[in-house]
PDB file of N, CA and C in Angstrom:
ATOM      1  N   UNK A   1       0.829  -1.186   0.000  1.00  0.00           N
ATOM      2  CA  UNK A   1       0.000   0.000   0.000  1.00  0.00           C
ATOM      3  C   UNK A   1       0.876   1.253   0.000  1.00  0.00           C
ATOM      4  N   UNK A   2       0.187   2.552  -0.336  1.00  0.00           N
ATOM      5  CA  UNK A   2       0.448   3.651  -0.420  1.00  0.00           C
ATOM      6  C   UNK A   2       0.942   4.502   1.082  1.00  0.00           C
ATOM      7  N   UNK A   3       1.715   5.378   1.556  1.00  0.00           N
ATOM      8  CA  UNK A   3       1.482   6.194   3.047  1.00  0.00           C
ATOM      9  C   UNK A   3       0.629   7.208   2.377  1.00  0.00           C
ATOM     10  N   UNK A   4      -0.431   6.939   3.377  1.00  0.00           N
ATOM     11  CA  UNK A   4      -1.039   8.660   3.157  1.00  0.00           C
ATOM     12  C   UNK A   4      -1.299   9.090   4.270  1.00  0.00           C
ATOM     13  N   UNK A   5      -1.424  10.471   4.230  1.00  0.00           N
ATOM     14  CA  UNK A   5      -1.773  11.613   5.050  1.00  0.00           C
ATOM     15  C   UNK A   5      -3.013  12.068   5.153  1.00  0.00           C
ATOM     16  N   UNK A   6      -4.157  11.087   5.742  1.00  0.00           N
ATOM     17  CA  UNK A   6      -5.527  11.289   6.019  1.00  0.00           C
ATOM     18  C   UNK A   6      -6.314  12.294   6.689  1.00  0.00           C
ATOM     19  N   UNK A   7      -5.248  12.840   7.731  1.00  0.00           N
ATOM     20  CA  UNK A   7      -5.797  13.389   8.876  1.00  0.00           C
ATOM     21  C   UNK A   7      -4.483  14.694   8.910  1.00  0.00           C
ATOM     22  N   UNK A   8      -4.960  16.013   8.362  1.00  0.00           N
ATOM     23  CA  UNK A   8      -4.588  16.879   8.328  1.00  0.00           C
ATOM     24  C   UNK A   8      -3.823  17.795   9.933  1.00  0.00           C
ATOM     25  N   UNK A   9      -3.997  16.759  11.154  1.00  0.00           N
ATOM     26  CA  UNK A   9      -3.660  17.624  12.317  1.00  0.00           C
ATOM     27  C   UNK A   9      -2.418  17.305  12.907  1.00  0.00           C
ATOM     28  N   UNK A  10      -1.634  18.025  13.428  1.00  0.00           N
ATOM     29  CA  UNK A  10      -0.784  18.068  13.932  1.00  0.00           C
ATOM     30  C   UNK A  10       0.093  18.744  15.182  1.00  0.00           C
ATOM     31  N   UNK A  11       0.507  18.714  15.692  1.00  0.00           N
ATOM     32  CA  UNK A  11       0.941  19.305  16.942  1.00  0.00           C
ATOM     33  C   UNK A  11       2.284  19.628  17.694  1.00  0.00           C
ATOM     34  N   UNK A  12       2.302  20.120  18.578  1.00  0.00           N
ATOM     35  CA  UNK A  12       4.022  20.896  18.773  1.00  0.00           C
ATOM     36  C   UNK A  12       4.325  19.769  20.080  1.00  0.00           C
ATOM     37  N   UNK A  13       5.039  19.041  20.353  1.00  0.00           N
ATOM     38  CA  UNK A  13       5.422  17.952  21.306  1.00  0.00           C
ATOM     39  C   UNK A  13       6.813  18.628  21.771  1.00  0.00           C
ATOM     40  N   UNK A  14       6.449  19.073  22.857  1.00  0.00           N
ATOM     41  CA  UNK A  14       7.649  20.294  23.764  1.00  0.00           C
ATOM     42  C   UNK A  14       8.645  19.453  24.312  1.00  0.00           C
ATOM     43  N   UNK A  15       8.351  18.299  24.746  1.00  0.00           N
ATOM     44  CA  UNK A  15       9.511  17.460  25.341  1.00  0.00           C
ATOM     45  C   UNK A  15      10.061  17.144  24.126  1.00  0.00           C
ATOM     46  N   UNK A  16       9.947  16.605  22.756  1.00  0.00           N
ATOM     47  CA  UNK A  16      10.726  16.199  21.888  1.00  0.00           C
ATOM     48  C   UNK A  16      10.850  17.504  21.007  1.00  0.00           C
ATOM     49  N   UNK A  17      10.427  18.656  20.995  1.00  0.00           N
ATOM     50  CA  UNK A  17      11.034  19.901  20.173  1.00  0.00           C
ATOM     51  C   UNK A  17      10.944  19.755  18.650  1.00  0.00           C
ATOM     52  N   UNK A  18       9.144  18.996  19.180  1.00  0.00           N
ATOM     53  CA  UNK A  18       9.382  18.753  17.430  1.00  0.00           C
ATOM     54  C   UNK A  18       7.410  18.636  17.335  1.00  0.00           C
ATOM     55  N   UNK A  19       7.305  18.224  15.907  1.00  0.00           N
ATOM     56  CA  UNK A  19       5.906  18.564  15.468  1.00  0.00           C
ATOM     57  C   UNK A  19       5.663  17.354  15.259  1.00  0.00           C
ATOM     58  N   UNK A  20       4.337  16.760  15.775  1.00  0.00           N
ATOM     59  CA  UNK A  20       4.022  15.603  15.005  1.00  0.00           C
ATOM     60  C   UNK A  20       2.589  15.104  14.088  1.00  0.00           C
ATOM     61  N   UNK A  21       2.796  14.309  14.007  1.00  0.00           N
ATOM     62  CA  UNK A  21       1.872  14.162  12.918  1.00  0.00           C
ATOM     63  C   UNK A  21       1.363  12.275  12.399  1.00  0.00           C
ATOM     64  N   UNK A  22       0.545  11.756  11.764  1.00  0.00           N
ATOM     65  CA  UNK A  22       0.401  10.647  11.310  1.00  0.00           C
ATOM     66  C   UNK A  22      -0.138  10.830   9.766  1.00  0.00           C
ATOM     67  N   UNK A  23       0.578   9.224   9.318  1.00  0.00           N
ATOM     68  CA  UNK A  23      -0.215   8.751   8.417  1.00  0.00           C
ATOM     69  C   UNK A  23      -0.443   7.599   8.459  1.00  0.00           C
ATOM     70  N   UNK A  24      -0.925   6.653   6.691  1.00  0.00           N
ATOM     71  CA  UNK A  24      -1.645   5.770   7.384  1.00  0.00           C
ATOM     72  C   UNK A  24      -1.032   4.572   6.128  1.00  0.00           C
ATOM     73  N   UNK A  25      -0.619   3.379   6.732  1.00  0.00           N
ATOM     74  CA  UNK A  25      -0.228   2.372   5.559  1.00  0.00           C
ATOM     75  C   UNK A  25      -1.913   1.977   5.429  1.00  0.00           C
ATOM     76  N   UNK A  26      -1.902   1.564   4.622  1.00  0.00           N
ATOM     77  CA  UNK A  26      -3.428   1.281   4.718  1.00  0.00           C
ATOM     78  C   UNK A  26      -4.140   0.941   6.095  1.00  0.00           C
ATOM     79  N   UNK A  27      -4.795   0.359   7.128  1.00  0.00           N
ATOM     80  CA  UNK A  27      -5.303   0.153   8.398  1.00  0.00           C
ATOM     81  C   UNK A  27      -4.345   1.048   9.381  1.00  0.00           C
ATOM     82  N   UNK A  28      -3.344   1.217   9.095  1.00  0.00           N
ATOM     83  CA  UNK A  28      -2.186   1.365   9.933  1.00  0.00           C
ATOM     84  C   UNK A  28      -1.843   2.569  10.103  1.00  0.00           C
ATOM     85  N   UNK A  29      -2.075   3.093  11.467  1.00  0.00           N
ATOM     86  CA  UNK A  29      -1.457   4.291  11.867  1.00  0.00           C
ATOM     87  C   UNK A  29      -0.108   4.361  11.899  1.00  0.00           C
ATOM     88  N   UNK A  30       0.630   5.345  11.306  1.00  0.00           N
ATOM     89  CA  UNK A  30       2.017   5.079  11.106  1.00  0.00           C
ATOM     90  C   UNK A  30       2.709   7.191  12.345  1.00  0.00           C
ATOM     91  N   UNK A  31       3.202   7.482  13.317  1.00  0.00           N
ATOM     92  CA  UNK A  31       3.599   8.320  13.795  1.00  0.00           C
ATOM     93  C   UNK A  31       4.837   8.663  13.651  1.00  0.00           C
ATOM     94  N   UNK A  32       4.913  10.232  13.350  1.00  0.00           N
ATOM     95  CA  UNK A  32       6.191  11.490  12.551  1.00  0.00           C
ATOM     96  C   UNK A  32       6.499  12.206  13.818  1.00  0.00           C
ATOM     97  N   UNK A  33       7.636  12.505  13.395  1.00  0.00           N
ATOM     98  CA  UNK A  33       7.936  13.943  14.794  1.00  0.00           C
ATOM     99  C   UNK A  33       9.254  14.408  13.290  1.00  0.00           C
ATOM    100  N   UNK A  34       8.550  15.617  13.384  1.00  0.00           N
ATOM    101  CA  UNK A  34       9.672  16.496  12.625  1.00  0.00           C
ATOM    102  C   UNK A  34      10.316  17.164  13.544  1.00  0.00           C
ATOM    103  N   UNK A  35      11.667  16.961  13.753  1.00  0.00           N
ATOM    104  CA  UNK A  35      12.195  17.646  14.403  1.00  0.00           C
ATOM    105  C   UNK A  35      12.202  19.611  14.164  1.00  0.00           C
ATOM    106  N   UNK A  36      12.457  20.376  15.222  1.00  0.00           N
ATOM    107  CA  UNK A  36      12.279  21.371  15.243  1.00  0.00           C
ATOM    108  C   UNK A  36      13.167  22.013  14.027  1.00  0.00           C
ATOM    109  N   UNK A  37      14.829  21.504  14.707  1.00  0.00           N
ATOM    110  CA  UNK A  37      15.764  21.395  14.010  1.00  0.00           C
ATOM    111  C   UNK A  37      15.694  21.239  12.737  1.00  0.00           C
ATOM    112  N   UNK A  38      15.177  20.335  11.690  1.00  0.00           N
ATOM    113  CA  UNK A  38      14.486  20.664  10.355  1.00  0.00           C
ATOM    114  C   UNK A  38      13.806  21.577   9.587  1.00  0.00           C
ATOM    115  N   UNK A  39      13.051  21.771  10.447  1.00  0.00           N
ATOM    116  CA  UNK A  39      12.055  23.121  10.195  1.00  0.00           C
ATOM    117  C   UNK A  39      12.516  24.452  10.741  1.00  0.00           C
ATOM    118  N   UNK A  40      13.522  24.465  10.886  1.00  0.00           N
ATOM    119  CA  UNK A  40      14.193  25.713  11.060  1.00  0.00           C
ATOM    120  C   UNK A  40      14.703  25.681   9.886  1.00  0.00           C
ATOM    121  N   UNK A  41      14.654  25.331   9.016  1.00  0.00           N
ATOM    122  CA  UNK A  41      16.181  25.936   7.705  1.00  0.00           C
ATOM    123  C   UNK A  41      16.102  26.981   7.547  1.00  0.00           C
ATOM    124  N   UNK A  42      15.222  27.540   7.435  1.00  0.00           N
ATOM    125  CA  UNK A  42      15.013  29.133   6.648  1.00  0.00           C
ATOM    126  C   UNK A  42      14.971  30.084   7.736  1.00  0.00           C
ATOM    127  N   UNK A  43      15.255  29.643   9.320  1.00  0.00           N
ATOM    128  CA  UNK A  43      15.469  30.379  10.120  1.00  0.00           C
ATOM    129  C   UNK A  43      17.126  30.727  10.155  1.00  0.00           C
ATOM    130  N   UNK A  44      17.844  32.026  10.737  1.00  0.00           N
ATOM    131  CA  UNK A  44      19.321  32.061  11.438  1.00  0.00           C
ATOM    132  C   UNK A  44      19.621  31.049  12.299  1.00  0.00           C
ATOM    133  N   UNK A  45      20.490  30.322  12.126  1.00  0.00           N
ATOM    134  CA  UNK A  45      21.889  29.379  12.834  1.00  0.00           C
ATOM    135  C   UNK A  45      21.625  29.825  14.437  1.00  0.00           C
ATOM    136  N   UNK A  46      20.957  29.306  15.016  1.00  0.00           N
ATOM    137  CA  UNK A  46      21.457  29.179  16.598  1.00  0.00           C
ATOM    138  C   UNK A  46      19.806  29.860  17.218  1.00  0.00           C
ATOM    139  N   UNK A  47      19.275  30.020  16.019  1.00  0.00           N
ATOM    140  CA  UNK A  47      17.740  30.609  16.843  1.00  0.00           C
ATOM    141  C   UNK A  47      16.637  29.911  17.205  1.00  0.00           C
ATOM    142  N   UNK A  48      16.290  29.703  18.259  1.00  0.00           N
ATOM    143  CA  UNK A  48      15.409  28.589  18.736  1.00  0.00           C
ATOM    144  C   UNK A  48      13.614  29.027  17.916  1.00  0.00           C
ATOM    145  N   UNK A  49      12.949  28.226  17.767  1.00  0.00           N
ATOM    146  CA  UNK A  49      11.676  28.183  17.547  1.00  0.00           C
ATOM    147  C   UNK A  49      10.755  28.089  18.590  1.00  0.00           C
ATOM    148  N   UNK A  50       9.930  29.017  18.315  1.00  0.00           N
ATOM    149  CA  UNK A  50       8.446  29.213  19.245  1.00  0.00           C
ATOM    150  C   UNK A  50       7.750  27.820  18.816  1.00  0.00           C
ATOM    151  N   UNK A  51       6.836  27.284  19.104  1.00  0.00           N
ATOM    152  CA  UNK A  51       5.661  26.357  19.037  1.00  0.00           C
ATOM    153  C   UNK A  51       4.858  27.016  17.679  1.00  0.00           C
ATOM    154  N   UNK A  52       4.513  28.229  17.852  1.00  0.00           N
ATOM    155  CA  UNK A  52       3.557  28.791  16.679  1.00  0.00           C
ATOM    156  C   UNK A  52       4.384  28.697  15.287  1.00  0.00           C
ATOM    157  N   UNK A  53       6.013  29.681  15.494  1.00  0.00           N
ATOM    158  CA  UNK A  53       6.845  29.346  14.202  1.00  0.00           C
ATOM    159  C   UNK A  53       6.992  28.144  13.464  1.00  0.00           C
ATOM    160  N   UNK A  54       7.249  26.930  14.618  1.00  0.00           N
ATOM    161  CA  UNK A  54       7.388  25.398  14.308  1.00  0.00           C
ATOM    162  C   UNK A  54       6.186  24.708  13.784  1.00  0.00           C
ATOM    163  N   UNK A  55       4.716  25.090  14.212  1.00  0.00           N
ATOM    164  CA  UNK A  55       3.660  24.648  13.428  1.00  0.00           C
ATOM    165  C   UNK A  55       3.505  25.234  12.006  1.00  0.00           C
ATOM    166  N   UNK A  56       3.965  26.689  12.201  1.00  0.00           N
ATOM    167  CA  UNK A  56       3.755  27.309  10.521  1.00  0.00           C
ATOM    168  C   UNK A  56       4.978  27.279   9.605  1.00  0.00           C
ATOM    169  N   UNK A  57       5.941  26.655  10.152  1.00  0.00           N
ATOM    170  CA  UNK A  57       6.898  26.265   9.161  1.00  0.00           C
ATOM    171  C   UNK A  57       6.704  24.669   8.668  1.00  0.00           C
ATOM    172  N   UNK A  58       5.845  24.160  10.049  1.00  0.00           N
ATOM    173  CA  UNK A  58       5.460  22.620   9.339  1.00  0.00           C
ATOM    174  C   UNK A  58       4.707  22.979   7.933  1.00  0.00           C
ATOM    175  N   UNK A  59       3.341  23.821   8.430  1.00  0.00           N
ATOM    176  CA  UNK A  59       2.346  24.032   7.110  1.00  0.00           C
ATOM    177  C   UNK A  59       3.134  24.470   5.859  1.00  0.00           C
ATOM    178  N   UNK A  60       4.025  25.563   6.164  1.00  0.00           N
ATOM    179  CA  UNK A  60       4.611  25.900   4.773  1.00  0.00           C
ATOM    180  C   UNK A  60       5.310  24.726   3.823  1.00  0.00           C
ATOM    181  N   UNK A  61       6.106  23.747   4.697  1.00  0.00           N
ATOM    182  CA  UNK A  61       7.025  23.043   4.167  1.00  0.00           C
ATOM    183  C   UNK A  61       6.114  21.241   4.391  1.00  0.00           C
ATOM    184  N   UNK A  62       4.908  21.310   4.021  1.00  0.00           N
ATOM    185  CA  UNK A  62       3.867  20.169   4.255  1.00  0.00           C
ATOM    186  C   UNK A  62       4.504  19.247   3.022  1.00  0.00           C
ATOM    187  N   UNK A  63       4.284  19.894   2.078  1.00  0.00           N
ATOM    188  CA  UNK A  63       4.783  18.450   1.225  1.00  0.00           C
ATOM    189  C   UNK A  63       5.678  18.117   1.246  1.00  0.00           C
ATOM    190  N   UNK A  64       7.238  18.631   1.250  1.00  0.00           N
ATOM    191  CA  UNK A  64       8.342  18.080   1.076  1.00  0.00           C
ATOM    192  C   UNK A  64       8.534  16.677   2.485  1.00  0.00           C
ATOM    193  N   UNK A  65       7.571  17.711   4.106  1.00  0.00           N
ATOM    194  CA  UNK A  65       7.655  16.521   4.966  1.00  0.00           C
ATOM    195  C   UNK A  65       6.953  15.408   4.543  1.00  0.00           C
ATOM    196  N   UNK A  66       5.635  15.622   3.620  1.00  0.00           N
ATOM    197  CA  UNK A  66       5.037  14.012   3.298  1.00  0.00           C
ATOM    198  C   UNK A  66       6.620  13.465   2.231  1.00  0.00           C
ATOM    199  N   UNK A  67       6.852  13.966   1.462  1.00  0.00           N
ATOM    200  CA  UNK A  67       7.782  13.114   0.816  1.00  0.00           C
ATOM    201  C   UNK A  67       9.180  12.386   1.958  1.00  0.00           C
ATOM    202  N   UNK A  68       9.355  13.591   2.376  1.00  0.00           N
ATOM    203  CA  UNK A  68      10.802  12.943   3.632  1.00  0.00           C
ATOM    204  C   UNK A  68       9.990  11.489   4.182  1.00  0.00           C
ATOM    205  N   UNK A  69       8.977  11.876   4.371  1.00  0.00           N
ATOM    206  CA  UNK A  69       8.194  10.502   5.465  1.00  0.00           C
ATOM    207  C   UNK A  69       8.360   9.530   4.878  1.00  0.00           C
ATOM    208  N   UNK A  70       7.319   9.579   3.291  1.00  0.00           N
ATOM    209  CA  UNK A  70       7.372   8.590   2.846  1.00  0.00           C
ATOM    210  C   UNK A  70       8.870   7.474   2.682  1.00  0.00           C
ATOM    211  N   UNK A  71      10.087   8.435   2.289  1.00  0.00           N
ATOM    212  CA  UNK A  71      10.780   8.259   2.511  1.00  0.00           C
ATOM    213  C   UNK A  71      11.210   7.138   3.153  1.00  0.00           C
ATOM    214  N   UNK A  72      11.624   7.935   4.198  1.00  0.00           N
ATOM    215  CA  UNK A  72      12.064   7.414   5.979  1.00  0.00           C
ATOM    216  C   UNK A  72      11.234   6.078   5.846  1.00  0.00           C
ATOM    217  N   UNK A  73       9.746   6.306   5.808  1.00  0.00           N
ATOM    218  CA  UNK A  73       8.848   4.994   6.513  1.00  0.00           C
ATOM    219  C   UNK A  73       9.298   4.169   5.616  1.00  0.00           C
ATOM    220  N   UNK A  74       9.534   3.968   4.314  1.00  0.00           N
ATOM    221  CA  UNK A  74       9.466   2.749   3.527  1.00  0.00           C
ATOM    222  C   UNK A  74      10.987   2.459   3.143  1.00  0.00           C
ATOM    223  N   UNK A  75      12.411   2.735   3.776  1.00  0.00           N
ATOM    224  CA  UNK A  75      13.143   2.556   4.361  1.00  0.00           C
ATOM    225  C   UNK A  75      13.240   1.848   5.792  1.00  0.00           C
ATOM    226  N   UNK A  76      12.754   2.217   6.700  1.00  0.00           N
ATOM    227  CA  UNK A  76      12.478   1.508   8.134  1.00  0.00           C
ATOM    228  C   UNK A  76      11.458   0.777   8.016  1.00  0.00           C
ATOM    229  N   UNK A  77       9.870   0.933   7.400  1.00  0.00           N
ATOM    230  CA  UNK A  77       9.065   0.603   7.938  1.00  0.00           C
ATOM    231  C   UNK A  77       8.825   0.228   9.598  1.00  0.00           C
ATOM    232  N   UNK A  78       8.948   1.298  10.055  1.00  0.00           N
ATOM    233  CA  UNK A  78       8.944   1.502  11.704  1.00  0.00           C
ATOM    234  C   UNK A  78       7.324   2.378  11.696  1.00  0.00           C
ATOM    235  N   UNK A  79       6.273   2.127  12.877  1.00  0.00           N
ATOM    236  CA  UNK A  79       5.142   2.862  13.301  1.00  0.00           C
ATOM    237  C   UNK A  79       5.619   4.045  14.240  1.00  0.00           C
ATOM    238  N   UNK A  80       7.102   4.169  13.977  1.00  0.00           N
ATOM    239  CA  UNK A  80       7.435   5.829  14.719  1.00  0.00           C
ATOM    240  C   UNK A  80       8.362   5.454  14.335  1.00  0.00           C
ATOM    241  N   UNK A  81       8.587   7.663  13.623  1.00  0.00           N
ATOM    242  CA  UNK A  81       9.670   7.849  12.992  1.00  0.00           C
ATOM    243  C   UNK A  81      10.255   9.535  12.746  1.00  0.00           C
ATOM    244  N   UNK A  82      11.174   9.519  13.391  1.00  0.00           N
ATOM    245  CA  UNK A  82      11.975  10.950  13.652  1.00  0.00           C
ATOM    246  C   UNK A  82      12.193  11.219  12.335  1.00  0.00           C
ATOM    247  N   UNK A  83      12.117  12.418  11.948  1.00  0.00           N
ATOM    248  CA  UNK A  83      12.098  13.231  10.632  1.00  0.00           C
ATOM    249  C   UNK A  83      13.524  14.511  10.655  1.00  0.00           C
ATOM    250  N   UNK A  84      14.838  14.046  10.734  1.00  0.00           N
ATOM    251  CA  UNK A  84      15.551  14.464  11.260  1.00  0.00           C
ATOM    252  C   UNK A  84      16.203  15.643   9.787  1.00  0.00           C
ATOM    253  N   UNK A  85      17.011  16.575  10.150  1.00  0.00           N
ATOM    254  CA  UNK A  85      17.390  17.218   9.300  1.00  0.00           C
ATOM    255  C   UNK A  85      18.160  17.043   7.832  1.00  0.00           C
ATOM    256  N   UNK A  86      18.724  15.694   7.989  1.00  0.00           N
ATOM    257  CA  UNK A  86      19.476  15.058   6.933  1.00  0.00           C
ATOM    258  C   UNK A  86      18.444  14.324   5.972  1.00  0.00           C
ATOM    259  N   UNK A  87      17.319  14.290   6.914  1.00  0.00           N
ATOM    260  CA  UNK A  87      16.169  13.622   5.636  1.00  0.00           C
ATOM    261  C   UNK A  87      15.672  14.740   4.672  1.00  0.00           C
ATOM    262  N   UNK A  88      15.509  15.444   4.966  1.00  0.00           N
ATOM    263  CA  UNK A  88      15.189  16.915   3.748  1.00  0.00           C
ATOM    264  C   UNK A  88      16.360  17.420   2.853  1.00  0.00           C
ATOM    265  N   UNK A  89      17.751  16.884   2.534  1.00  0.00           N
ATOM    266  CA  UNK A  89      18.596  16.502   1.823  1.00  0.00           C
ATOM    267  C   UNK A  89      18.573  15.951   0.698  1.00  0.00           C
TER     268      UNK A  89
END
């Protein structure tokens, strides 16, 4: 089957400093955490992200993270999976 991205919501997870999100192998909930660290590119070198910046840099940069995912997941096939900065490479 295909990963898709069924469920448009997502959220800021403060202990891991990162955004997460699901999709779905077919039946299968599959769980993302984009790191913060990723979604900073287009921020300055050493500047931390708010929660609000880190959700609206998720939205801006939405597809390239479905592609990183797809990625990542069908490489690991793991049901959790860190979306780390070297995957948007």
């Amino acid at each position: 089957m295909t990963l898709a991205f069924l469920n448009p919501s997502r959220t800021f997870d403060e202990a891991r400093n990162a955004v997460s999100f699901f999709g779905h192998d077919g039946m299968f909930e599959i769980r993302f955490w984009v790191e913060a660290a990723a979604l900073a590119s287009r921020q300055p070198r050493g500047t931390e992200m708010s929660e609000a910046e880190c959700l609206s840099a998720f939205d801006a940069m939405l597809s390239s993270i479905h592609d990183a995912a797809r990625a990542v997941y069908f490489r690991r096939r793991s049901n959790l999976n860190t979306l780390r900065v070297t995957d948007f490479r």
